[in-house]
C-alpha atoms as a PDB file:
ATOM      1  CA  UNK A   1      -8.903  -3.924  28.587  1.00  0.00           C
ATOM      2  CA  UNK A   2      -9.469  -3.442  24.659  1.00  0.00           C
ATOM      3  CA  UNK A   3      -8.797   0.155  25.202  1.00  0.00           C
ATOM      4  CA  UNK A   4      -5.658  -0.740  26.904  1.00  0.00           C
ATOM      5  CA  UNK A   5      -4.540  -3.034  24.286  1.00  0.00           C
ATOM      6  CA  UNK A   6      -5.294  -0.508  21.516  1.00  0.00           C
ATOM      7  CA  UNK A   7      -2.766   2.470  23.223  1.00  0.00           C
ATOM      8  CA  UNK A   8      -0.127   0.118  23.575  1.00  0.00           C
ATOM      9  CA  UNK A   9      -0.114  -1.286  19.825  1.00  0.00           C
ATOM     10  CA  UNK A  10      -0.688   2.505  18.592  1.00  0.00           C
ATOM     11  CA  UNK A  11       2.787   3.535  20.972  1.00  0.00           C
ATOM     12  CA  UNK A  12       4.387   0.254  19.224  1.00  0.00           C
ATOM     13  CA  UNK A  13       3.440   1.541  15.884  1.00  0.00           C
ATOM     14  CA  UNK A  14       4.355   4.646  16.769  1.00  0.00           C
ATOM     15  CA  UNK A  15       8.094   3.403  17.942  1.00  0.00           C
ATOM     16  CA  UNK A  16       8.294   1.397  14.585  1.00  0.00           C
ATOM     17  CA  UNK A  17       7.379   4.045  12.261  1.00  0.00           C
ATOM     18  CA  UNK A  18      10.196   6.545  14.182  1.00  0.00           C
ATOM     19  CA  UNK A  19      12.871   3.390  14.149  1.00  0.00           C
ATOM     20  CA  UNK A  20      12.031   2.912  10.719  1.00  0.00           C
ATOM     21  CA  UNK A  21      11.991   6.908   9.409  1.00  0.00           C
ATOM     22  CA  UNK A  22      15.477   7.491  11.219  1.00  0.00           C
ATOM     23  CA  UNK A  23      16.742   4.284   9.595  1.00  0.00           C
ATOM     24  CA  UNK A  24      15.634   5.668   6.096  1.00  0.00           C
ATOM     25  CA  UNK A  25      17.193   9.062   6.593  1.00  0.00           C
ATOM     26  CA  UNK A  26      20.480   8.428   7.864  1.00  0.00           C
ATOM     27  CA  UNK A  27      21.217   5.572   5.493  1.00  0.00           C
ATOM     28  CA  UNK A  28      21.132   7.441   2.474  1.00  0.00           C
ATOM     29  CA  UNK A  29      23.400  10.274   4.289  1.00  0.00           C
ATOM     30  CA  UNK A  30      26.982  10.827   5.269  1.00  0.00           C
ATOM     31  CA  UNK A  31      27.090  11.327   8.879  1.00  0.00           C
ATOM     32  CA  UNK A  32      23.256  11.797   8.913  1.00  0.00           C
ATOM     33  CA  UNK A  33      23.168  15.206   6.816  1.00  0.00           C
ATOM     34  CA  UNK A  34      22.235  16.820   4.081  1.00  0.00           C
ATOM     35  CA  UNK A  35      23.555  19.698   1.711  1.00  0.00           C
ATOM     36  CA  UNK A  36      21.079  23.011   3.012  1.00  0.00           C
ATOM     37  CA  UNK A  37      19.873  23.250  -0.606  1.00  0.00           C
ATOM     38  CA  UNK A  38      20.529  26.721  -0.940  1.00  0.00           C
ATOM     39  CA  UNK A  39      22.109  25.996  -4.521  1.00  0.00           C
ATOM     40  CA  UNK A  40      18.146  24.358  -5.518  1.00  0.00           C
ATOM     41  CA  UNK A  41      16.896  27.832  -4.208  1.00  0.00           C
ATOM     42  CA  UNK A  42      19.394  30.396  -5.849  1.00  0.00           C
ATOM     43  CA  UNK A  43      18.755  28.038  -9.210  1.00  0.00           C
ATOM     44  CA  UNK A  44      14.860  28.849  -8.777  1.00  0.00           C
ATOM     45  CA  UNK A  45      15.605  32.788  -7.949  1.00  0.00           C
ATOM     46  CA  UNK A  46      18.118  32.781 -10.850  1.00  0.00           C
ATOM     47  CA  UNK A  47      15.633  31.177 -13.556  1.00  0.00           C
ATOM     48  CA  UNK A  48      17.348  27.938 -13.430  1.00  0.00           C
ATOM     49  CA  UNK A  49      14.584  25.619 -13.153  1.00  0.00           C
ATOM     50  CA  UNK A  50      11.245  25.987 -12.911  1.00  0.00           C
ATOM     51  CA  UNK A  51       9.152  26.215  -9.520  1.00  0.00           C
ATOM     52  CA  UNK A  52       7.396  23.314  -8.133  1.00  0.00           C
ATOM     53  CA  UNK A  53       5.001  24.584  -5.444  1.00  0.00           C
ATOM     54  CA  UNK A  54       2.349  27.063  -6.091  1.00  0.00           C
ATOM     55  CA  UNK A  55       4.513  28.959  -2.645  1.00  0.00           C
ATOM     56  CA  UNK A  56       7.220  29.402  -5.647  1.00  0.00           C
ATOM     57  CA  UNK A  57       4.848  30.879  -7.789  1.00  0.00           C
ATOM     58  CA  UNK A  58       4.774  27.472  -9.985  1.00  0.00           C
ATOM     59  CA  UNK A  59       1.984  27.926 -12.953  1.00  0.00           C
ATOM     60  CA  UNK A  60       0.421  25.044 -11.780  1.00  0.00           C
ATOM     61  CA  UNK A  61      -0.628  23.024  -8.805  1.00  0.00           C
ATOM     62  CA  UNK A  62       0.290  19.451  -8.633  1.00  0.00           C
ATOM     63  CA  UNK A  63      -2.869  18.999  -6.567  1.00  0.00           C
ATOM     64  CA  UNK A  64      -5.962  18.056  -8.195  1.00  0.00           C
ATOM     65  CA  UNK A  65      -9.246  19.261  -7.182  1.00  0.00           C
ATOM     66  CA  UNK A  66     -11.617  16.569  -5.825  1.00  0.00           C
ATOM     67  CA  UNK A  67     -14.920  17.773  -7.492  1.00  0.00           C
ATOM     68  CA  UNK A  68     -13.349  16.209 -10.097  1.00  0.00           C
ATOM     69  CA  UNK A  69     -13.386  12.750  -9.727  1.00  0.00           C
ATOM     70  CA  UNK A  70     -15.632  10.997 -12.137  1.00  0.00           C
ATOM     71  CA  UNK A  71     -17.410   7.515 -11.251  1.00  0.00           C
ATOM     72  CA  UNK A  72     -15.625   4.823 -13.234  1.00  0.00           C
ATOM     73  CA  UNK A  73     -17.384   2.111 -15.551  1.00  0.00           C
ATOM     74  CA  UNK A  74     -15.327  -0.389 -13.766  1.00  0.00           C
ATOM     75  CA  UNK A  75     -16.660   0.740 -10.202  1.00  0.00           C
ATOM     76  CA  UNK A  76     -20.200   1.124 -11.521  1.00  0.00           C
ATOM     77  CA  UNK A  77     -20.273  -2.193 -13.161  1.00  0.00           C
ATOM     78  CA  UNK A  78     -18.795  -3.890  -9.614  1.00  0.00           C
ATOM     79  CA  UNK A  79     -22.272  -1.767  -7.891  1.00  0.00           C
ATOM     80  CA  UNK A  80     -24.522  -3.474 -10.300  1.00  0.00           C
ATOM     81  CA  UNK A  81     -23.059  -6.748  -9.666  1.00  0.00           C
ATOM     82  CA  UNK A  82     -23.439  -5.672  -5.893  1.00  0.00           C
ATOM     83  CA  UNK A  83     -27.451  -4.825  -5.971  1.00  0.00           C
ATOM     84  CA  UNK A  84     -27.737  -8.130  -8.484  1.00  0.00           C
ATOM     85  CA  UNK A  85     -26.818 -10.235  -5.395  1.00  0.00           C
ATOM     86  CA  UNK A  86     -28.670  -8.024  -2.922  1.00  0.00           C
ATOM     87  CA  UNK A  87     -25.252  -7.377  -1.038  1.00  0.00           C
ATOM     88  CA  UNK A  88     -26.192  -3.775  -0.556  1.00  0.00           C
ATOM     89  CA  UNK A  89     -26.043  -1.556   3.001  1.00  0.00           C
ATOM     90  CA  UNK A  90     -28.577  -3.487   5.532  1.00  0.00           C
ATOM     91  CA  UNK A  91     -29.252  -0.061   7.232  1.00  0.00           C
ATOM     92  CA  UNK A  92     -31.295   1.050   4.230  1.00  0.00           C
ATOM     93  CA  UNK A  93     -32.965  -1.746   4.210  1.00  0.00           C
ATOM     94  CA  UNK A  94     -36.736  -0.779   5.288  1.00  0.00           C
ATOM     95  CA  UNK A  95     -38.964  -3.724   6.901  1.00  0.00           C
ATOM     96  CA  UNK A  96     -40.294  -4.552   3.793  1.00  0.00           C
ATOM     97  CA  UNK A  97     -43.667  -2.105   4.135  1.00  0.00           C
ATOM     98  CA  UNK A  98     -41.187   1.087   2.714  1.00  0.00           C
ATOM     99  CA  UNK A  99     -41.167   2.374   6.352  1.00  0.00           C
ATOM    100  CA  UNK A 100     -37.502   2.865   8.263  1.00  0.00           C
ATOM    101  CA  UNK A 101     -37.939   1.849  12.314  1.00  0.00           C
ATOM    102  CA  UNK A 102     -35.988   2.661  15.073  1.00  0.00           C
ATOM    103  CA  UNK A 103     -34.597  -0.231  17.424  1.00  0.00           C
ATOM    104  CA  UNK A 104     -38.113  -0.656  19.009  1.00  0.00           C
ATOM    105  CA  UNK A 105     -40.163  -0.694  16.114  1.00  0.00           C
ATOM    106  CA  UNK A 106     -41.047   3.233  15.970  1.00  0.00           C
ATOM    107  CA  UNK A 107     -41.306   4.672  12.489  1.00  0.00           C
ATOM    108  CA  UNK A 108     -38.977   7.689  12.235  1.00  0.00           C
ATOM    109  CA  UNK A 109     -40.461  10.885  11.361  1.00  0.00           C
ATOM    110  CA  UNK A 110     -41.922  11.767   8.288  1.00  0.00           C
ATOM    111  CA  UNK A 111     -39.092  13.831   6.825  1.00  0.00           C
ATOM    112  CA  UNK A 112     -36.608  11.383   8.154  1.00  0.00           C
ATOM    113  CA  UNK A 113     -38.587   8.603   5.982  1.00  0.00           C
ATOM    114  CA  UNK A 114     -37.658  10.631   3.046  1.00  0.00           C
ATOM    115  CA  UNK A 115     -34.253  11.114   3.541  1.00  0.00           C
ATOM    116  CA  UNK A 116     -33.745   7.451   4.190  1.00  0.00           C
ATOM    117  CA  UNK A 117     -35.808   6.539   1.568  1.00  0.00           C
ATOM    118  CA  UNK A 118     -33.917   8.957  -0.918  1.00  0.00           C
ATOM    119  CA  UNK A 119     -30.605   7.222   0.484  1.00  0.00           C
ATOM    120  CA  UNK A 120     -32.170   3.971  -0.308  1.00  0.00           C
ATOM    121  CA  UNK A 121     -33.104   4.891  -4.033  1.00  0.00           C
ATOM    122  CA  UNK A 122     -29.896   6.597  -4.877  1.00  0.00           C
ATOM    123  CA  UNK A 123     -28.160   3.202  -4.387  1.00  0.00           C
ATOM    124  CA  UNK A 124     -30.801   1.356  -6.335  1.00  0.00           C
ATOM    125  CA  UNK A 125     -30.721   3.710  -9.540  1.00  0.00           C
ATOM    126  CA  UNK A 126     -26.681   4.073  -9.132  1.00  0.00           C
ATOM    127  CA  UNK A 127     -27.464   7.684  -8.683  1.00  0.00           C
ATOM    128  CA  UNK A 128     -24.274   9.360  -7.183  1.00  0.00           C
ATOM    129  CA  UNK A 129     -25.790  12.877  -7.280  1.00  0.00           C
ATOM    130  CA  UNK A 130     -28.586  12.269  -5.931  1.00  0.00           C
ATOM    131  CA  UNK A 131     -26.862  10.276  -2.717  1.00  0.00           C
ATOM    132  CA  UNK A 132     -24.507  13.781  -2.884  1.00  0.00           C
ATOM    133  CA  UNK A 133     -27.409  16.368  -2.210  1.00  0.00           C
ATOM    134  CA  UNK A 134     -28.758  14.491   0.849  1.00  0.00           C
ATOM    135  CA  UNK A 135     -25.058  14.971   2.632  1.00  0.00           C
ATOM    136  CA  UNK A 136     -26.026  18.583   3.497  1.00  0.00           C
ATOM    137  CA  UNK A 137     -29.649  17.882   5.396  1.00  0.00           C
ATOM    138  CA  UNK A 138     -27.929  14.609   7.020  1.00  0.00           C
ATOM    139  CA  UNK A 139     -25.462  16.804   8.650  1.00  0.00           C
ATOM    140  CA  UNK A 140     -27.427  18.725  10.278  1.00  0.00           C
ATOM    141  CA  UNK A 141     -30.147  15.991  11.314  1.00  0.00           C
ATOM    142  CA  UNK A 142     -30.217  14.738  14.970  1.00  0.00           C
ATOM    143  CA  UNK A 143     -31.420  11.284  13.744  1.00  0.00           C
ATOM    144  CA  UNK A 144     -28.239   9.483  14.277  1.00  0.00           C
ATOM    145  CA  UNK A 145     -29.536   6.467  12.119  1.00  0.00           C
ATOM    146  CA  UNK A 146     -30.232   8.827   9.179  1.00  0.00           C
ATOM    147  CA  UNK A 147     -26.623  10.054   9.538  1.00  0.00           C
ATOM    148  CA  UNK A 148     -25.274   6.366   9.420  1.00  0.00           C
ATOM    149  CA  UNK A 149     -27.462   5.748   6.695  1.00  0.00           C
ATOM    150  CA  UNK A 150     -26.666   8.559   3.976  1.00  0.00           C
ATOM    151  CA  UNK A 151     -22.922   7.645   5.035  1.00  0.00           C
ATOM    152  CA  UNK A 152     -23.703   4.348   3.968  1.00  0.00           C
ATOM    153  CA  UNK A 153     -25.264   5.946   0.631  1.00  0.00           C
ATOM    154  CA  UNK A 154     -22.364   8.106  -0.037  1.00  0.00           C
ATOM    155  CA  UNK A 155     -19.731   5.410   0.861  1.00  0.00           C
ATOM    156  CA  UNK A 156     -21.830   2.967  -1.848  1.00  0.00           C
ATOM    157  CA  UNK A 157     -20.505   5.411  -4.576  1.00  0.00           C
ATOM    158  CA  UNK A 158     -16.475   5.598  -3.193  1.00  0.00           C
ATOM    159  CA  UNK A 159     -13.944   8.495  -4.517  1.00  0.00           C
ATOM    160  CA  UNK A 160     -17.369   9.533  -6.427  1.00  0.00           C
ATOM    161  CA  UNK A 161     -18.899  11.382  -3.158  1.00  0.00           C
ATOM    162  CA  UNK A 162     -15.521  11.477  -0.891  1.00  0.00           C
ATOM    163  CA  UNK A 163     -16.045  14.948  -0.863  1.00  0.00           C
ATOM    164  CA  UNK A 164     -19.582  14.782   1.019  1.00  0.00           C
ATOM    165  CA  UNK A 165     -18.394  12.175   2.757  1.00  0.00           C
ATOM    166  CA  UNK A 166     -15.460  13.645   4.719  1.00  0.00           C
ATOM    167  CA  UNK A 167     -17.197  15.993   6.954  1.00  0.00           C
ATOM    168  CA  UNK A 168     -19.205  12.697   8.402  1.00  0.00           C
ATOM    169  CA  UNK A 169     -15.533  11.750   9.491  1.00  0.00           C
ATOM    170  CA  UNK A 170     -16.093  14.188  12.333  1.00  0.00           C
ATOM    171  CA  UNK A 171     -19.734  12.947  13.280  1.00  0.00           C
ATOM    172  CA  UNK A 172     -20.430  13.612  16.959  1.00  0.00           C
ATOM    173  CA  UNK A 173     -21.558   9.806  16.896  1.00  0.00           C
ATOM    174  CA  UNK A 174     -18.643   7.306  17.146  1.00  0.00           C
ATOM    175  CA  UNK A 175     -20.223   4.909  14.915  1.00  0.00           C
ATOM    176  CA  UNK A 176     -21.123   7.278  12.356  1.00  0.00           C
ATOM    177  CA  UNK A 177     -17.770   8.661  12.307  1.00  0.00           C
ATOM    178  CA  UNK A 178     -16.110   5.421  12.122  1.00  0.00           C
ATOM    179  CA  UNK A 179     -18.296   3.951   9.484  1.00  0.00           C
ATOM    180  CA  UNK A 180     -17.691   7.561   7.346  1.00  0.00           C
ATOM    181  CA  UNK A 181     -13.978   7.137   7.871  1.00  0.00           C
ATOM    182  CA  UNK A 182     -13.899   3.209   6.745  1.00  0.00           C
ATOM    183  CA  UNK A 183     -15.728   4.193   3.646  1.00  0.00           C
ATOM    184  CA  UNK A 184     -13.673   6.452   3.031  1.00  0.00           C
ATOM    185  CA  UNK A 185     -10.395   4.873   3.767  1.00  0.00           C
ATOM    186  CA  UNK A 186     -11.741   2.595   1.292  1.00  0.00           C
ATOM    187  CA  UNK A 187     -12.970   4.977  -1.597  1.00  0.00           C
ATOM    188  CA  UNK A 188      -9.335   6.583  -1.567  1.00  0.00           C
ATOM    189  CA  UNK A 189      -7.573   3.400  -2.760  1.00  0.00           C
ATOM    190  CA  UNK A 190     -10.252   3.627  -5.700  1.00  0.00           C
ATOM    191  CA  UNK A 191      -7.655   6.276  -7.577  1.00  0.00           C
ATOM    192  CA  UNK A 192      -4.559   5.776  -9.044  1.00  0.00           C
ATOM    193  CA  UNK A 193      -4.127   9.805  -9.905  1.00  0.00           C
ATOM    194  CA  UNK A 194      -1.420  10.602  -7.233  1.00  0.00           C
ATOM    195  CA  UNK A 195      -2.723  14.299  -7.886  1.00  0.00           C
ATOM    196  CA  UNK A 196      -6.325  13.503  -7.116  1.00  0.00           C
ATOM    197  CA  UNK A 197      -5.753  11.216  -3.933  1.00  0.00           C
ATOM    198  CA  UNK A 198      -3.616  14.122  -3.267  1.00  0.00           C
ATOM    199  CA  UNK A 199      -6.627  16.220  -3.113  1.00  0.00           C
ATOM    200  CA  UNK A 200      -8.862  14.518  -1.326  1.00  0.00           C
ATOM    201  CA  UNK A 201      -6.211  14.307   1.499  1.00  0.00           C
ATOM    202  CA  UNK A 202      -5.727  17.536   1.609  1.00  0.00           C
ATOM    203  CA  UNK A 203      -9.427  18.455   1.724  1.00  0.00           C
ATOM    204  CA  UNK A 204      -9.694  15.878   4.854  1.00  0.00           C
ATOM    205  CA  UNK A 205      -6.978  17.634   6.420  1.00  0.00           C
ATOM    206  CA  UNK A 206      -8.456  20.818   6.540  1.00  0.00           C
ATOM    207  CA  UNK A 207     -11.578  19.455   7.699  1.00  0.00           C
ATOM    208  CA  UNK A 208     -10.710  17.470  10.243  1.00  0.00           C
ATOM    209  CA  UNK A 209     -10.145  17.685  14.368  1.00  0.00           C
ATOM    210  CA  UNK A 210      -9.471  14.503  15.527  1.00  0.00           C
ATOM    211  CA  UNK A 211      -5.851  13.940  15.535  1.00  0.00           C
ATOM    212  CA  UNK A 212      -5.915  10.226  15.084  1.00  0.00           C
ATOM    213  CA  UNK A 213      -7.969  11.088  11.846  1.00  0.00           C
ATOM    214  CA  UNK A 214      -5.401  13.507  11.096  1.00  0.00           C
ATOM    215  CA  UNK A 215      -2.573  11.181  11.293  1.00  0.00           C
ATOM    216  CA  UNK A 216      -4.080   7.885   9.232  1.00  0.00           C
ATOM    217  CA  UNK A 217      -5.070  10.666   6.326  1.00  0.00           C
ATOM    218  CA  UNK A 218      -2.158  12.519   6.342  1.00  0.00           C
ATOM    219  CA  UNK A 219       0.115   9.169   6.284  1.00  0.00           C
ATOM    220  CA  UNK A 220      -1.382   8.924   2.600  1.00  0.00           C
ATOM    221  CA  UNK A 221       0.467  11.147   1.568  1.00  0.00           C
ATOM    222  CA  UNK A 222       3.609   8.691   1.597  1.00  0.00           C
ATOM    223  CA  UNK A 223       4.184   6.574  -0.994  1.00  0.00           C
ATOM    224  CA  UNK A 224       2.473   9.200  -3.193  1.00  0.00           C
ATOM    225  CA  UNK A 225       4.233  11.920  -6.044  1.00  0.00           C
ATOM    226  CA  UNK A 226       6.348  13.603  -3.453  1.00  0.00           C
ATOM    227  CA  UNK A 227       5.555  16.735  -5.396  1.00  0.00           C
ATOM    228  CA  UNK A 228       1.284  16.538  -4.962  1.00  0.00           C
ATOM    229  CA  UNK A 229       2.785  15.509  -1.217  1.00  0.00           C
ATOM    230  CA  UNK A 230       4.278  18.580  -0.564  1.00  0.00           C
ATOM    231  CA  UNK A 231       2.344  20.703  -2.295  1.00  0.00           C
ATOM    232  CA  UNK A 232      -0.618  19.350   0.169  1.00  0.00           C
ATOM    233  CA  UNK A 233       1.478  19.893   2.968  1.00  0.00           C
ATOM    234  CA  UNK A 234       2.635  23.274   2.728  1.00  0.00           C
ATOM    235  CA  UNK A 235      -0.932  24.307   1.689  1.00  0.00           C
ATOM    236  CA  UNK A 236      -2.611  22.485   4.787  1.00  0.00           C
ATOM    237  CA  UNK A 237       0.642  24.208   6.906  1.00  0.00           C
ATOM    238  CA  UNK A 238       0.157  27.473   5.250  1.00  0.00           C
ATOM    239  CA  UNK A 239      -3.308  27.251   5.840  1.00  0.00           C
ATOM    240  CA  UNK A 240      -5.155  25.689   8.807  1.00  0.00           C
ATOM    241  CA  UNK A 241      -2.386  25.460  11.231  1.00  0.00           C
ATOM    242  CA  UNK A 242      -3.163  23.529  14.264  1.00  0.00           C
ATOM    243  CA  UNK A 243      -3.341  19.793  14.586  1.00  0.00           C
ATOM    244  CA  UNK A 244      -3.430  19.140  10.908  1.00  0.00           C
ATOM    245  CA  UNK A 245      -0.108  21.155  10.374  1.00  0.00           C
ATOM    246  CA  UNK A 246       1.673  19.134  13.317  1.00  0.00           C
ATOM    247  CA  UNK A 247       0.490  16.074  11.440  1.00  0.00           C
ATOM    248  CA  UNK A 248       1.999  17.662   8.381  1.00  0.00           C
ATOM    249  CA  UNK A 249       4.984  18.546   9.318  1.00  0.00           C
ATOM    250  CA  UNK A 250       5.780  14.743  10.514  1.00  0.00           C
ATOM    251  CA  UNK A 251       4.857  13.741   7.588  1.00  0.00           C
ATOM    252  CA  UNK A 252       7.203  15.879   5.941  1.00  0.00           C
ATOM    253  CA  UNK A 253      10.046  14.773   7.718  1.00  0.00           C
ATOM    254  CA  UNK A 254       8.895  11.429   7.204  1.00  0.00           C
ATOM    255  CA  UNK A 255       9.335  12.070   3.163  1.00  0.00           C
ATOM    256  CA  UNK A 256      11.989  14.503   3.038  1.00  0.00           C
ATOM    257  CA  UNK A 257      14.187  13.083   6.585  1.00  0.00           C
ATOM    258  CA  UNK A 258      14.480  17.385   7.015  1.00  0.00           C
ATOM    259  CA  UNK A 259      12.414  19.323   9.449  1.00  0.00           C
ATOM    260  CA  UNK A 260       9.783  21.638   8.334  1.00  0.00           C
ATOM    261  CA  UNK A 261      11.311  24.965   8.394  1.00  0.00           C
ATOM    262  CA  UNK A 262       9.046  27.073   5.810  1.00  0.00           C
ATOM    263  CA  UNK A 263       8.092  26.843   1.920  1.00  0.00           C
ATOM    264  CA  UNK A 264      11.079  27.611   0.671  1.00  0.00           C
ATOM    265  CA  UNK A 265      13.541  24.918   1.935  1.00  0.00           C
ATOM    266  CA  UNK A 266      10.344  22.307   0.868  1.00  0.00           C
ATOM    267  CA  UNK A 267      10.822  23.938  -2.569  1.00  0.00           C
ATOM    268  CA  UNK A 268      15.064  23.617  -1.889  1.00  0.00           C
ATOM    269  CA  UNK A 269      14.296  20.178  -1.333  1.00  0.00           C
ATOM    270  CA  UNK A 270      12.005  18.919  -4.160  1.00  0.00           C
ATOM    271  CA  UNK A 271      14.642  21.138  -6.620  1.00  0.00           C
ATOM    272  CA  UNK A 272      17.301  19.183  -5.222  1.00  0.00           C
ATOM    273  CA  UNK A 273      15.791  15.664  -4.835  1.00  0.00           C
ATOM    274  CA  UNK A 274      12.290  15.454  -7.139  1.00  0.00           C
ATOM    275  CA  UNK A 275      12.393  13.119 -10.607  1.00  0.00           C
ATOM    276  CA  UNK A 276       9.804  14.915 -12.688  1.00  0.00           C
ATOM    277  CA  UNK A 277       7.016  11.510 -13.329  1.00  0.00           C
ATOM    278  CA  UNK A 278       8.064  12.545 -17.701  1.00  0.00           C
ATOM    279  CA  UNK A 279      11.867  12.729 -16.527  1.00  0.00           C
ATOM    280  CA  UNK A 280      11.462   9.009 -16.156  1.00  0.00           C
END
């Protein structure tokens, strides 16, 4: 019955977002169109303005890189505050002996221990790269409660460890994935740098199989610099191809109200219609 309920809201949402996107693009129009922006692209060829996408040979990307992102004071101060009250993932909690038990009571293995117990530690001394290196072992463990629980390390930290987060997004466990996704869902409203969150969406994009994923990431991307937008979209398009460039190209049409059609109408488009953030 849930399951049931949960198709028919997503179709609703679905029908609202369309209602709403064809709303948006044909009341800014005459008749519903829009100049083919071949005037933006001669300018470009001709020298007249400068490129915006990297596809135009711009200098510069307006998509940051994600390995960038450095912990805040604010955010680390809000963790202490966290550990002070003890409100800190239950999961890496141990029974109080140090040792981490399965459901019935069973110790996990030894090297299991000290994963968990690493996860453990790294939110207790606020150490972001240490919760970092245990992503790659988790990964590959078949201890589904050691998964959950470096995803619960990595999702302490936020837009810190989004990076070793995302590929838990696509955890073969649906709990694990979930949980990864949540966190970080949650991490990505940490930055205000359109560029960054830019980046981290398009690093999720090109990581990612599951189309629902595909579609709540990618629907970042509005709202955002449409510049860092587009850029991200024409990369992941350009790129990856598959699910994550169907989802892209919606998106695009969602931002732009014009179909996808290649690089160079997206850069007709952003010469005709994008307000430079210093042009303001």
């Amino acid at each position: 019955m849930k399951k049931s309920i949960k198709i028919v809201a997503a179709v609703a949402a679905v029908g609202v977002a369309a209602a709403v996107t064809a709303l948006v693009c044909t009341g800014g129009r005459e008749g519903g169109e829009r100049d083919g922006g071949e005037d933006a692209a001669n300018a470009v060829a001709k020298g007249g303005k400068r490129p915006y996408l990297t596809q135009s040979n711009a200098a510069k990307s307006a998509v940051k890189r994600p390995q960038d992102i450095k912990p805040s004071a604010e955010k680390k101060e809000e963790r202490a505050k966290k550990r002070k009250g003890g409100n800190m993932p239950g999961r890496l909690a141990s029974g109080g002996d140090g040792v981490f038990r399965d459901s019935e009571g069973n110790p996990y293995p030894a090297e299991d221990q000290k994963t968990m117990t690493a996860a453990a530690e790294a939110i207790e001394t606020d150490n972001v790269e240490s919760a970092r290196s245990l992503a790659r072992k988790a990964l590959s463990s078949g201890n589904k409660e050691l998964r959950a629980a470096v995803v619960d390390a990595l999702g302490w930290f936020g837009a810190s460890a989004m990076a070793e987060l995302t590929p838990f997004m696509s955890d073969p466990d649906e709990e694990v994935a979930e949980s990864a996704a949540s966190n970080w869902m949650d991490a990505l409203q940490e930055i205000d740098d359109d560029g960054m969150k830019a980046g981290v969406v398009e690093m999720a994009l090109k990581a990612l199989a599951n189309r629902d994923q595909l579609e709540d990431v990618a629907n970042e991307l509005i709202g955002i610099d449409e510049l860092a937008a587009i850029q991200v979209i024409a990369n992941v398009i350009g790129e990856v191809g598959g699910a994550a460039a169907e989802v892209a190209k919606e998106v695009y049409e969602s931002i732009t109200c014009d179909e996808w059609t290649g690089p160079e109408a997206a850069e007709a488009w952003l010469q005709e219609n994008y307000e430079p953030p210093d042009a303001e």
